[in-house]
Protein backbone atom coordinates (compact mmCIF):
# COMPACT_ATOMS: atom_id res chain seq x y z
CA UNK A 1 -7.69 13.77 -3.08
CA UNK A 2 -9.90 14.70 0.06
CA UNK A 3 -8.36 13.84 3.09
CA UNK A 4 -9.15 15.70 6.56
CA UNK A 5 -7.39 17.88 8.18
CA UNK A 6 -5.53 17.15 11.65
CA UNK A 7 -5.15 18.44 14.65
CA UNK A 8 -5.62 17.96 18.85
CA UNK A 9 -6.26 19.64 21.77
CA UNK A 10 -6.12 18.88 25.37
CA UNK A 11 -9.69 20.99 25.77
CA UNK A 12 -12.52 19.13 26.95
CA UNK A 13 -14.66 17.12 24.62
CA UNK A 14 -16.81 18.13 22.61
CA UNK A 15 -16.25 21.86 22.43
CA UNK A 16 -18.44 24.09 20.24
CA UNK A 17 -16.47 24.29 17.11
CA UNK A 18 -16.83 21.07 15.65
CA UNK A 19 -20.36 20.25 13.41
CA UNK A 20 -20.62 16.81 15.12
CA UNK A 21 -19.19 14.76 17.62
CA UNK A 22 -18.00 11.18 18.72
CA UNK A 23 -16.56 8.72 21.30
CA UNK A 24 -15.06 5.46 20.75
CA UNK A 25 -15.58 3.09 23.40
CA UNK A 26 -14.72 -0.44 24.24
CA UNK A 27 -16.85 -3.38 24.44
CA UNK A 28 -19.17 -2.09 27.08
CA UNK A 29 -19.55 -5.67 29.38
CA UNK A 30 -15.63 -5.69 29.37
CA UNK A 31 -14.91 -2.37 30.49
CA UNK A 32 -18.37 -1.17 32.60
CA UNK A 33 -16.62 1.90 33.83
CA UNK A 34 -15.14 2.99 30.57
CA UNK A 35 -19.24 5.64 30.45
CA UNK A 36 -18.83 7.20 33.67
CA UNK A 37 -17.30 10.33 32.90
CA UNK A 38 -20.53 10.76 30.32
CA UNK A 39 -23.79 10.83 32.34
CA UNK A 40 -26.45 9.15 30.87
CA UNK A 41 -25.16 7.31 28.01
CA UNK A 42 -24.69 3.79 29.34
CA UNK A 43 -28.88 3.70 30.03
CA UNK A 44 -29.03 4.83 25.75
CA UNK A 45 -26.54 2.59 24.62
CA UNK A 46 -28.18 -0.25 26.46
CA UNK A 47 -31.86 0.51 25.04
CA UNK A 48 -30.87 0.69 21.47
CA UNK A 49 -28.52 -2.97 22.28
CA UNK A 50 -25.23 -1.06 21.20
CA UNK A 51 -22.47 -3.38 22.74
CA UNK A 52 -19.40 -1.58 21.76
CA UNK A 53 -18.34 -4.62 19.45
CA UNK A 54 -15.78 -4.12 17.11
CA UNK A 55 -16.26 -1.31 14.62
CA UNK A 56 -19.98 -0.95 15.33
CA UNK A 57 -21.78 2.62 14.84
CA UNK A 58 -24.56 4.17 16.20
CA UNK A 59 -26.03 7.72 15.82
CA UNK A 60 -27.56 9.02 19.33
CA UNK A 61 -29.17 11.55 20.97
CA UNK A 62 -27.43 12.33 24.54
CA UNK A 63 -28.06 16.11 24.87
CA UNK A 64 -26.45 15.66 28.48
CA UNK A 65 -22.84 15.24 26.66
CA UNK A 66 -23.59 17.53 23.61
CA UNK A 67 -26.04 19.33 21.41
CA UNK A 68 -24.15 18.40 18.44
CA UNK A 69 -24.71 15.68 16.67
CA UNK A 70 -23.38 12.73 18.47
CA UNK A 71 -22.07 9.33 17.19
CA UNK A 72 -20.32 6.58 19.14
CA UNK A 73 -18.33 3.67 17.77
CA UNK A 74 -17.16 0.47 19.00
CA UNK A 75 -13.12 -0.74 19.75
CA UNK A 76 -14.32 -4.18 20.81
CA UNK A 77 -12.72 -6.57 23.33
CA UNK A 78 -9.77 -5.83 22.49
CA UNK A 79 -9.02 -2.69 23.35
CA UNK A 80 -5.83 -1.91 21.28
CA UNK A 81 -4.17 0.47 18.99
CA UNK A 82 -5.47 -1.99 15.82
CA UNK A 83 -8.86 -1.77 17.00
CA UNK A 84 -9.31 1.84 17.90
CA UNK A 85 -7.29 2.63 14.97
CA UNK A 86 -10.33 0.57 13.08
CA UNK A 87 -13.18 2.44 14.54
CA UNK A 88 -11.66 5.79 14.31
CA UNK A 89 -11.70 4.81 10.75
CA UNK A 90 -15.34 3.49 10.88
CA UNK A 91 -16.66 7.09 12.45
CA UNK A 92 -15.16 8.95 9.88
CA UNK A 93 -16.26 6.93 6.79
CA UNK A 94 -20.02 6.50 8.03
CA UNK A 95 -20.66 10.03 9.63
CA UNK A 96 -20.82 12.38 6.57
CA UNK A 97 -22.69 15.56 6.13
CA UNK A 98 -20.79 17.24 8.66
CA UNK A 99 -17.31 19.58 7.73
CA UNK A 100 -15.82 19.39 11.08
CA UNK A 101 -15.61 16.96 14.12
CA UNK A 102 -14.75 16.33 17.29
CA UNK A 103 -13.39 12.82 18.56
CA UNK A 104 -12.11 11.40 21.33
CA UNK A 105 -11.39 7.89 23.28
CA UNK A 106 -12.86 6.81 26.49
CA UNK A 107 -10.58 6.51 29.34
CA UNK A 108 -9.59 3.13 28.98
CA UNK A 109 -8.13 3.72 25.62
CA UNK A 110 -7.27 6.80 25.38
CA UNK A 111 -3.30 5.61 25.48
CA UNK A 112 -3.85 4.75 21.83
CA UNK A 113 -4.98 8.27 20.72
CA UNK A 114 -2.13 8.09 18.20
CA UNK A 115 -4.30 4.88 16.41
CA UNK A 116 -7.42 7.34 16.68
CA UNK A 117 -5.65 10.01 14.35
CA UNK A 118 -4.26 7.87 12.09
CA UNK A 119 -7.83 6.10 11.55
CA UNK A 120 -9.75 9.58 11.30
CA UNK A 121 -6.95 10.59 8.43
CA UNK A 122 -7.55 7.13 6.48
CA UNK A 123 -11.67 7.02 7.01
CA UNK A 124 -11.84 10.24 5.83
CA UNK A 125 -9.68 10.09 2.58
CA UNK A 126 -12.69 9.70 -0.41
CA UNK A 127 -11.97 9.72 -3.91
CA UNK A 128 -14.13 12.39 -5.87
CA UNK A 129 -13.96 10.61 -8.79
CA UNK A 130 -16.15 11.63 -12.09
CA UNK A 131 -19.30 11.86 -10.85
CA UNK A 132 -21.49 14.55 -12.11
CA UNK A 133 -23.05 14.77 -8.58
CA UNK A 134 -20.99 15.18 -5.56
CA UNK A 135 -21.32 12.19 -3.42
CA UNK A 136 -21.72 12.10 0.42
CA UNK A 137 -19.14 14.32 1.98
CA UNK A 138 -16.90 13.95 4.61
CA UNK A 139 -15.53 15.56 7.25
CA UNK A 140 -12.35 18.36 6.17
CA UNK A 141 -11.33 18.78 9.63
CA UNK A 142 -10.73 16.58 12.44
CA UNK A 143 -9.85 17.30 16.11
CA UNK A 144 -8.62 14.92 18.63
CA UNK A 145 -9.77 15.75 22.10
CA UNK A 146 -6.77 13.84 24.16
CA UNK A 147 -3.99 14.70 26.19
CA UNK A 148 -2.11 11.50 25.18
CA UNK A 149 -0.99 12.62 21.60
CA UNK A 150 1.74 14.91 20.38
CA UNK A 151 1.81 17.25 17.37
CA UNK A 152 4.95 14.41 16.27
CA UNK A 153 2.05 11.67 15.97
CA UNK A 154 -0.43 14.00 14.70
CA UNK A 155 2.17 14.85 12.22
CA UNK A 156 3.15 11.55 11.60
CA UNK A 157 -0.87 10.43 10.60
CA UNK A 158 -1.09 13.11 8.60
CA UNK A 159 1.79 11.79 6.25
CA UNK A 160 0.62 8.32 6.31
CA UNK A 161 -2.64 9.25 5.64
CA UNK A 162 -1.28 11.47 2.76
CA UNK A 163 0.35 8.16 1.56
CA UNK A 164 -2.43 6.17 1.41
CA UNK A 165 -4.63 8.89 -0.14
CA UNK A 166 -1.97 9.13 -2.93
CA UNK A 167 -1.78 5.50 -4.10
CA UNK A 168 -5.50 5.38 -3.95
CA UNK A 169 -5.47 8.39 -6.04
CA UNK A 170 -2.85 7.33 -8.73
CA UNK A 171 -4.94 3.57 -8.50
CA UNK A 172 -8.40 4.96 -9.22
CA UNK A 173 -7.46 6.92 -12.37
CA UNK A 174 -8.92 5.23 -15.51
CA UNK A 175 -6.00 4.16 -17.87
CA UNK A 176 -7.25 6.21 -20.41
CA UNK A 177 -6.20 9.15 -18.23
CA UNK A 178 -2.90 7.85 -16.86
CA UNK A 179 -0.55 6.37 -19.29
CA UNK A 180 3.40 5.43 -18.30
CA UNK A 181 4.29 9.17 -19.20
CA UNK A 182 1.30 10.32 -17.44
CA UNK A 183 2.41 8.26 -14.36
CA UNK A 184 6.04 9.07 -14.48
CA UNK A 185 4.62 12.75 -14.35
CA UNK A 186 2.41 12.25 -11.63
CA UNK A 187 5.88 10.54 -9.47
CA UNK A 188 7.83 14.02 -10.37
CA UNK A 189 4.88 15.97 -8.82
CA UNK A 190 4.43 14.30 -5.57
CA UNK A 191 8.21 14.76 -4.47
CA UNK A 192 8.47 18.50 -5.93
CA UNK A 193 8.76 19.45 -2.63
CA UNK A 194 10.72 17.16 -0.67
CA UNK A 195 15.01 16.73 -1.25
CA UNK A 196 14.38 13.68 -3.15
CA UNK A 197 16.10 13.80 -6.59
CA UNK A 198 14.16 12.11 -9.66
CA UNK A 199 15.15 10.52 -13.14
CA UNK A 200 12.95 9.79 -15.91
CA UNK A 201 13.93 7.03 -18.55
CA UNK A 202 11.78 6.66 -21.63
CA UNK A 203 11.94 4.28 -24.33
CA UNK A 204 14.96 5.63 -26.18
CA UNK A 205 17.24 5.74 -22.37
CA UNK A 206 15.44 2.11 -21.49
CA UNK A 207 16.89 0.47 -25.04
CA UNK A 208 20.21 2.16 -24.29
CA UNK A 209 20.79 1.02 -21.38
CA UNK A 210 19.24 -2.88 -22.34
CA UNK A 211 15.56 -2.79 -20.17
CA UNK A 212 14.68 -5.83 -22.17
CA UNK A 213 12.25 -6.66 -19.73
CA UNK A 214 10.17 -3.72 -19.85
CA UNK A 215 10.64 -3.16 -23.59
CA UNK A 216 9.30 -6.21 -24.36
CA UNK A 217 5.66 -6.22 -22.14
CA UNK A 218 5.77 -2.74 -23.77
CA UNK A 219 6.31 -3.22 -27.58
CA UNK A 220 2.31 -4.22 -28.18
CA UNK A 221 1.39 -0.69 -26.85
CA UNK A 222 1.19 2.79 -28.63
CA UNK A 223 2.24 4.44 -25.57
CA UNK A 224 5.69 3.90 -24.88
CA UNK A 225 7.34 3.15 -21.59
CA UNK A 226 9.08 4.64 -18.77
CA UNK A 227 10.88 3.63 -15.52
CA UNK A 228 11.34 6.32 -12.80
CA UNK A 229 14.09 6.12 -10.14
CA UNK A 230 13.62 8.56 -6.97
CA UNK A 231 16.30 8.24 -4.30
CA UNK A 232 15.85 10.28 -1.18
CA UNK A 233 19.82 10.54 -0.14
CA UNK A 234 19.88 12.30 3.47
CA UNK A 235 23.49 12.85 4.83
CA UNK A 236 22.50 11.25 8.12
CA UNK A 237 21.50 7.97 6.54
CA UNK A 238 21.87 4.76 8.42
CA UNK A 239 20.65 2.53 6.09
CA UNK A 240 19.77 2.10 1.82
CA UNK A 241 16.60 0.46 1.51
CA UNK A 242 15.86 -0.22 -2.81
CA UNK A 243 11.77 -0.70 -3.44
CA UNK A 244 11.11 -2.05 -7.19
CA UNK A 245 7.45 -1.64 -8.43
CA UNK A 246 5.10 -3.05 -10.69
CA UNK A 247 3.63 -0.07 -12.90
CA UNK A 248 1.65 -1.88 -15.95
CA UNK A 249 -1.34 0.97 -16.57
CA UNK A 250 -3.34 -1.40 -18.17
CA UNK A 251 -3.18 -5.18 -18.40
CA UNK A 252 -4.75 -6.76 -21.07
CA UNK A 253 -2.76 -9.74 -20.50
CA UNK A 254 -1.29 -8.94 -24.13
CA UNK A 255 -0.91 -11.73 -27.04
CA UNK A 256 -1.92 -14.13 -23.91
CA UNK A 257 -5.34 -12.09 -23.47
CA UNK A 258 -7.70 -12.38 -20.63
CA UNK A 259 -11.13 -13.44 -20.79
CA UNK A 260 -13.42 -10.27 -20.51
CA UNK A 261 -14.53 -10.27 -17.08
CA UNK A 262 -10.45 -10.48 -15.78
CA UNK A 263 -9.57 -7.65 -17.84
CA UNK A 264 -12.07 -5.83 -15.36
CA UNK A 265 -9.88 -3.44 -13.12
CA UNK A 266 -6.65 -4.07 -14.82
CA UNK A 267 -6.06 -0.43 -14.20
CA UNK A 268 -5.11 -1.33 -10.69
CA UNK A 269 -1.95 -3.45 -12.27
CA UNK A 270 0.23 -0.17 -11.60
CA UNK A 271 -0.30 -0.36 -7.41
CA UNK A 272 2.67 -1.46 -6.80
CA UNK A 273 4.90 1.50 -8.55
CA UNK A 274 1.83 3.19 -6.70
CA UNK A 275 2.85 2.29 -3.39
CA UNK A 276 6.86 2.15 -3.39
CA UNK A 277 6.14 6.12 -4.54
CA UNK A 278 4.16 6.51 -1.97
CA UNK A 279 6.45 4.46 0.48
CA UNK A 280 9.66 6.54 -0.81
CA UNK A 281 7.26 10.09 -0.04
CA UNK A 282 6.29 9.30 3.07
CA UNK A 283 9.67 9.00 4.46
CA UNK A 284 11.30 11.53 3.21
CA UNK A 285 8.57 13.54 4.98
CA UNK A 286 9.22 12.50 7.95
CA UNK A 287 12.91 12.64 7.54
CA UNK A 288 14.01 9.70 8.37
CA UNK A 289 17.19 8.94 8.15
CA UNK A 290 17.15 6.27 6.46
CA UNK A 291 18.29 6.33 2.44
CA UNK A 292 15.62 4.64 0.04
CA UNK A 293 15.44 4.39 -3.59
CA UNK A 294 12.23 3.54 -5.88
CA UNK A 295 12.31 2.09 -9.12
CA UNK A 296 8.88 2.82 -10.48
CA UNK A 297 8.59 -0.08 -13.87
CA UNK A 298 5.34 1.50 -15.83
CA UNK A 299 4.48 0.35 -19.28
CA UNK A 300 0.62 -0.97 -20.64
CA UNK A 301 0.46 -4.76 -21.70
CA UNK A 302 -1.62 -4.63 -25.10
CA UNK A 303 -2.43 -6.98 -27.85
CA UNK A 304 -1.34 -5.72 -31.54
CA UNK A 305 0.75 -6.72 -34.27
CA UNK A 306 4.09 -5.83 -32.62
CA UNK A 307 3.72 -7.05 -29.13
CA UNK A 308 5.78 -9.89 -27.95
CA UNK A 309 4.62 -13.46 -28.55
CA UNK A 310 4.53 -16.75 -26.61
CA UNK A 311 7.82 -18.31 -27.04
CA UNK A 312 9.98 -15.17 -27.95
CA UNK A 313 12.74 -14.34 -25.83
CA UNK A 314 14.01 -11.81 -23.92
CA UNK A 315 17.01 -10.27 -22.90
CA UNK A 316 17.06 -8.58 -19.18
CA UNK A 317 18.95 -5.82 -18.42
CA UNK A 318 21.24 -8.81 -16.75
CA UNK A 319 21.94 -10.13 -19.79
CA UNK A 320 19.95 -13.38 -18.73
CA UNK A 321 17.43 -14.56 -21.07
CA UNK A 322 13.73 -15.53 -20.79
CA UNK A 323 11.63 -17.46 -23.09
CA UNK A 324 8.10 -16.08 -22.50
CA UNK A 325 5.65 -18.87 -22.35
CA UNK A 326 3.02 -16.21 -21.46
CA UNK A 327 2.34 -13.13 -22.01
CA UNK A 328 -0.12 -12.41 -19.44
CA UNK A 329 3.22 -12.98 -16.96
CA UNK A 330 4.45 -9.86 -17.68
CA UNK A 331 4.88 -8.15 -14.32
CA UNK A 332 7.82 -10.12 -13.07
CA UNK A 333 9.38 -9.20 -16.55
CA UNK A 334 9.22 -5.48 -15.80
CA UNK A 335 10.40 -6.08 -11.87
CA UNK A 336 13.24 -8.68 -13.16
CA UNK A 337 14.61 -5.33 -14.88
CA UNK A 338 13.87 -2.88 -11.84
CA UNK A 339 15.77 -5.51 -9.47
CA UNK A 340 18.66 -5.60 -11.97
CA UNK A 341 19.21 -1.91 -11.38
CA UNK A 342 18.08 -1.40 -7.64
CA UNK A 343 20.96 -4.45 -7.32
CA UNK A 344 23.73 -2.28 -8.92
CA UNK A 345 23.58 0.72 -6.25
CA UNK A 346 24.07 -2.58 -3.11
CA UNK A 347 21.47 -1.26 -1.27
CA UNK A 348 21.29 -2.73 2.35
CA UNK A 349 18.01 -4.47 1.57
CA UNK A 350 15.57 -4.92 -1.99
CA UNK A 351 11.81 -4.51 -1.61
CA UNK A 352 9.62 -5.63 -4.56
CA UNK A 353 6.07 -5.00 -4.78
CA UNK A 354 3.43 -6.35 -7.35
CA UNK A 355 0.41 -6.91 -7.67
CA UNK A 356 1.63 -9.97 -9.28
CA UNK A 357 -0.36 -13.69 -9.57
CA UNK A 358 -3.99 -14.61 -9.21
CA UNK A 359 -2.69 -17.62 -7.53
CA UNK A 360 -1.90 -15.59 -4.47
CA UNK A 361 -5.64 -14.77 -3.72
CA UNK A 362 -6.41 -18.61 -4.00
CA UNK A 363 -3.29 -19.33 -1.14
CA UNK A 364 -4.01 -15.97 1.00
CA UNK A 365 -7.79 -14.45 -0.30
CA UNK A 366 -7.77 -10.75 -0.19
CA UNK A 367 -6.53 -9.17 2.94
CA UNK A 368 -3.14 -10.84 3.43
CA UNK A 369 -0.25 -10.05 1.23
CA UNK A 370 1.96 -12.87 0.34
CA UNK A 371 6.10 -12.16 1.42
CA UNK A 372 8.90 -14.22 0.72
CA UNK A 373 12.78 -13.71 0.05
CA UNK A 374 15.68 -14.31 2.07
CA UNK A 375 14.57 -15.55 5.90
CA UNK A 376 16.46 -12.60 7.64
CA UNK A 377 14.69 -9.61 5.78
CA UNK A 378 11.16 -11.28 5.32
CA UNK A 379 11.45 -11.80 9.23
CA UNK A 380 11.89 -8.23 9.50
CA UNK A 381 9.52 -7.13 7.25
CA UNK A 382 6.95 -9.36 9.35
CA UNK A 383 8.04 -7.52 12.33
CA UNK A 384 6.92 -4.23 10.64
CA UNK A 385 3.73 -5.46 9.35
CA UNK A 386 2.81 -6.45 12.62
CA UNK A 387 3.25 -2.86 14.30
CA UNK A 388 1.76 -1.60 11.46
CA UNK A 389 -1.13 -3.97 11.95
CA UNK A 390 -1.39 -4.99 8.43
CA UNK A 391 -2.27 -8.50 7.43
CA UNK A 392 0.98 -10.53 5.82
CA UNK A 393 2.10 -14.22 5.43
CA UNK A 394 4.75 -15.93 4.67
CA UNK A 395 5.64 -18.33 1.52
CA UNK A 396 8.33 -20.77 0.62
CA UNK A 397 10.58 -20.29 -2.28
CA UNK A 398 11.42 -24.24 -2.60
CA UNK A 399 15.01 -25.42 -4.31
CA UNK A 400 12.89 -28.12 -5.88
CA UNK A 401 10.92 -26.01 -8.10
CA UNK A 402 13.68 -24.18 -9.49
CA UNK A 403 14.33 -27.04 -12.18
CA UNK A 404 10.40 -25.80 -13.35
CA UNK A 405 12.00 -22.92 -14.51
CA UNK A 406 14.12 -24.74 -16.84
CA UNK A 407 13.57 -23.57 -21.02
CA UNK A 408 15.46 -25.56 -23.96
CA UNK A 409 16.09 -22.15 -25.62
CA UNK A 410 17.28 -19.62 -22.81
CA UNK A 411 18.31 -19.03 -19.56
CA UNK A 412 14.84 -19.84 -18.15
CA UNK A 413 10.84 -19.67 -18.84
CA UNK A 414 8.70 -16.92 -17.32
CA UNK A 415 5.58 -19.03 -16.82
CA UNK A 416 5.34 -23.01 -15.71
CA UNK A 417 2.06 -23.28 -18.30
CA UNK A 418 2.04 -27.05 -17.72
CA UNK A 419 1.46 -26.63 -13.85
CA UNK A 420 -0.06 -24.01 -12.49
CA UNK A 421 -0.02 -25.08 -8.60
CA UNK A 422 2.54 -23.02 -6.54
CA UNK A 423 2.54 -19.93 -9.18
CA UNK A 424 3.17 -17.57 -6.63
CA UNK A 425 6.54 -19.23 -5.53
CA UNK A 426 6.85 -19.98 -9.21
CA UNK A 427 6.82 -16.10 -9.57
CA UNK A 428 9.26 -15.52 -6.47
CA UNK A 429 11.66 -17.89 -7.27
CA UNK A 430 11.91 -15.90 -10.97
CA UNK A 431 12.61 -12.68 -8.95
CA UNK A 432 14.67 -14.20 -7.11
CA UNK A 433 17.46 -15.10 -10.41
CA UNK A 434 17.20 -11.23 -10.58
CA UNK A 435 18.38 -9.96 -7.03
CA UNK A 436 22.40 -8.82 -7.36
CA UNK A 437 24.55 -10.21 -5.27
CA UNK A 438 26.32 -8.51 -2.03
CA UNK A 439 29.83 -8.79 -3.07
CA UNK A 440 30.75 -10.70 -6.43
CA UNK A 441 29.06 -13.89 -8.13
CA UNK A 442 29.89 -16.45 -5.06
CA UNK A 443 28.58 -14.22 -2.62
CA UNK A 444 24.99 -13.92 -0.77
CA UNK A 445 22.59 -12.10 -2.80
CA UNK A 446 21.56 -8.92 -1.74
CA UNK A 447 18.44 -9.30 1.17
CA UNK A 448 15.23 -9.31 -0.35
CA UNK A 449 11.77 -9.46 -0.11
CA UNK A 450 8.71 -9.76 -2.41
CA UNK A 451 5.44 -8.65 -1.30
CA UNK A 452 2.61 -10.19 -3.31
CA UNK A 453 0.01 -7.49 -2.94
CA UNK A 454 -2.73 -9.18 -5.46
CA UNK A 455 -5.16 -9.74 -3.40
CA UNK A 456 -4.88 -7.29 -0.49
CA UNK A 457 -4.72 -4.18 -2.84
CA UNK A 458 -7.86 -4.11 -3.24
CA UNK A 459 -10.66 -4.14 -1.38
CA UNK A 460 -13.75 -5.31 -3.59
CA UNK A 461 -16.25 -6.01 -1.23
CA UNK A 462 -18.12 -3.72 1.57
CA UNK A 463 -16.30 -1.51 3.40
CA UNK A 464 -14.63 -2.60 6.61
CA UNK A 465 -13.21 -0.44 9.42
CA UNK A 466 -10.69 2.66 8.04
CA UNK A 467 -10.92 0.34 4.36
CA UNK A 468 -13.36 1.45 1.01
CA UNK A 469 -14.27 -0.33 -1.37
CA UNK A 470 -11.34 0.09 -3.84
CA UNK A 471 -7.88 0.43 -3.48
CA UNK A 472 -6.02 -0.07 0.21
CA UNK A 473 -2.53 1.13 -0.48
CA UNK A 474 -1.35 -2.03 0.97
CA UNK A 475 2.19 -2.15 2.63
CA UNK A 476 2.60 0.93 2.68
CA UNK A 477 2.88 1.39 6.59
CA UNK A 478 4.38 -1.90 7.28
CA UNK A 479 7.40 -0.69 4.73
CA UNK A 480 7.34 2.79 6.44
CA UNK A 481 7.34 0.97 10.00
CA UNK A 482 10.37 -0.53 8.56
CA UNK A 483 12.35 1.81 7.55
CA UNK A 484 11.56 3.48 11.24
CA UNK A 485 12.79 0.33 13.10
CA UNK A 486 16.10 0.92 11.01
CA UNK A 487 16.15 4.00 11.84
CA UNK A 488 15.35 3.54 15.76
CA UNK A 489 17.93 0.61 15.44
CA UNK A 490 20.75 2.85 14.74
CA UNK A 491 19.93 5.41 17.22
């Protein structure tokens, strides 16, 4: 990964260290003042028509402020932590060329210099990829000329951004290169250094212990399957938070294949094992203390003469049954089986994430992710997403579509091929016949929440703010935001 390096000083802006420099601003008309402490640059602004709107960029010359060169970027009217958070982003992903540089806020925002660092550490991440000539570069070094950020926040953007960086990483690996051993390896590496303990079951452990889920989206591939658990345990914990992920490495949609053009980008299907790594890293980083466990469910979904067929059935590591209607529905088979188990350890709360149905880009389109689960925790979860300033909505799981589940030959049907409005909730309320319960069969189930990630995974259009073209890491700092509301909860 390439992903800048942080840091901040209190020293006046720009400094002579840095290869180039900028300033975010506000919408100019709404805050007039904000120029004043830089002579000359309102009069330049205002003859090339650069307004300070949202996420706009200009290059300028202003050798009054600096000899360097000088960029300037616009927060918009609203003047927050989302939207300087957004341009910081912006400046970092359009100025390249330049190894170092120096940022800082205009007065009127300079209260959200925390955003600024966490934007500068996402809008500078780039994948290298396997080009055979190096792209544009940007910056490896970033410092934050403010007085109203500590080396805590710096540190704090510097993990996110790490977090980020890694599920875009894992995500942008052809599947060629990263089968469910391949994967499973790559989760072992990115904790080697952090007290968070790691178990690897392959095929032979996953058929001992009855992973009939994940078994049978895997028995159509050549490479066999794995399912990671990583539980970061700290003495001081205050609260057990379980993520489950979706890890399918490639998606052909098996037996149930997809037409050509859908198979496109399949190799994202494993984001969601992706991000609860991520999730589960991040934390333990910052040492919360908060206890969380990940249940990474990787296997490929391939076509060939032993894969699983439409209308076979499945036993779960439940002992519940599924006739599979389609194949191409296999991701809540693998998280039905990663649910089972995160249910068994009665953790306070179970996050899934998947980049699960088609039909949630047609409810949300491709910036929201779709939550539901029990009211309580997907309230919560909201909460979170909302400091985090990520984009999340809420769906139903309706009692009257649970008879759509029904099958004449098992305990229920994995796809409703007969209807396919509501598949989203379809796909919930499946999950949701998988969630434990809190204290024997007539109590509450354990709280839960599944976050439909689909759509706002990826990015496939132009780039927006701190956002590529590519993968997002979704969720990730709306479930790290969570886990630090716990933890502040309990303070």
């Amino acid at each position: 990964m390439t992903l800048p390096a942080l840091s901040h000083t209190a020293e006046p802006f720009p400094g002579s260290a840095a290869d180039a420099a900028v300033l975010i601003v506000p919408e100019l008309e709404a805050f007039p003042d904000s120029l004043e402490p830089y002579p000359g640059l309102k009069d330049v602004l205002t003859a090339i028509g650069f307004t300070g709107g949202a996420s706009s960029f200009a290059r300028v010359h202003a050798p009054e402020i600096t000899s360097l060169p000088f960029a300037v970027v616009g927060a918009g009217k609203a003047a927050d932590a989302a939207s300087v958070r957004e341009a910081a982003g912006t400046a970092l992903r359009s100025l390249t060329g330049f190894d170092s540089v120096a940022l800082t806020i205009a007065g009127p925002l300079d209260e959200f210099a925390a955003a600024a660092a966490e934007g500068a550490a996402y809008g500078g991440y780039r994948f290298e990829g396997y080009r055979s000539k190096a792209g544009k570069t940007r910056a490896t070094s970033v410092t934050l000329h403010s007085s109203h950020v500590s080396d805590e926040q710096i540190e704090r953007a510097r993990v996110l951004g790490d977090a980020l960086a890694l599920v875009k990483d894992l995500v942008s690996v052809p599947a060629e290169w990263q089968s469910p051993a391949d994967l499973a390896q790559s989760a072992v590496d990115a904790v080697a250094d952090l007290d968070v303990s790691v178990e690897v079951l392959d095929e032979n452990a996953l058929a001992d212990q009855g992973f009939g889920g994940v078994l049978g989206v895997a028995q159509g591939s050549a490479r066999p399957p794995r399912v990671v658990r990583l539980d970061y345990a700290p003495a001081e914990a205050v609260s057990h938070i379980a993520l489950v992920g979706k890890g399918i490495t490639f998606d052909t949609g098996g037996l149930s294949l997809k037409p050509a053009a859908s198979m496109v980008g399949m190799k994202f299907d494993m984001a969601g094992s992706a991000t609860v790594l991520a999730t589960l890293r991040a934390i333990a980083a910052l040492r919360l203390p908060v206890r969380v466990t990940a249940w990474m469910c990787i296997t490929d979904n391939m076509p060939s003469g032993s894969a699983t067929r439409p209308g076979d059935v499945l036993r779960m590591l439940d002992g519940q049954t599924v006739e599979v209607l389609n194949t191409d529905a296999e991701g809540r088979l693998v998280l039905a089986d990663g649910l089972v188990a995160a249910s068994r350890e009665k953790p306070d709360v179970i996050f899934d994430v998947a980049t699960l149905t088609g039909a949630i880009l047609v409810a949300l389109g491709h910036r929201h992710t779709g939550v539901m689960g029990e009211d309580d925790a997907v309230a919560e979860y909201l909460t979170a997403a909302e400091t985090a300033d990520e984009l999340a909505w809420p769906l139903p799981l309706p009692e009257y579509m649970e008879d759509s589940l029904d099958s004449p030959i098992a305990d229920m049907i994995n796809a409703n091929m007969g209807d396919r409005a509501g598949g989203s909730m379809f796909a919930g309320l499946f999950l949701q016949r998988f969630v434990g319960r809190i204290d024997g069969d007539d109590s509450p189930r354990i709280p839960w929440v599944h976050l439909d990630i689909a759509g706002s995974s990826e990015n496939g259009s132009a780039p927006y703010g701190f956002t590529d073209k590519g993968a997002t890491g979704a969720t990730v700092r709306s479930l790290v935001a969570f886990a630090e509301a716990r933890a502040e909860e309990a303070r």
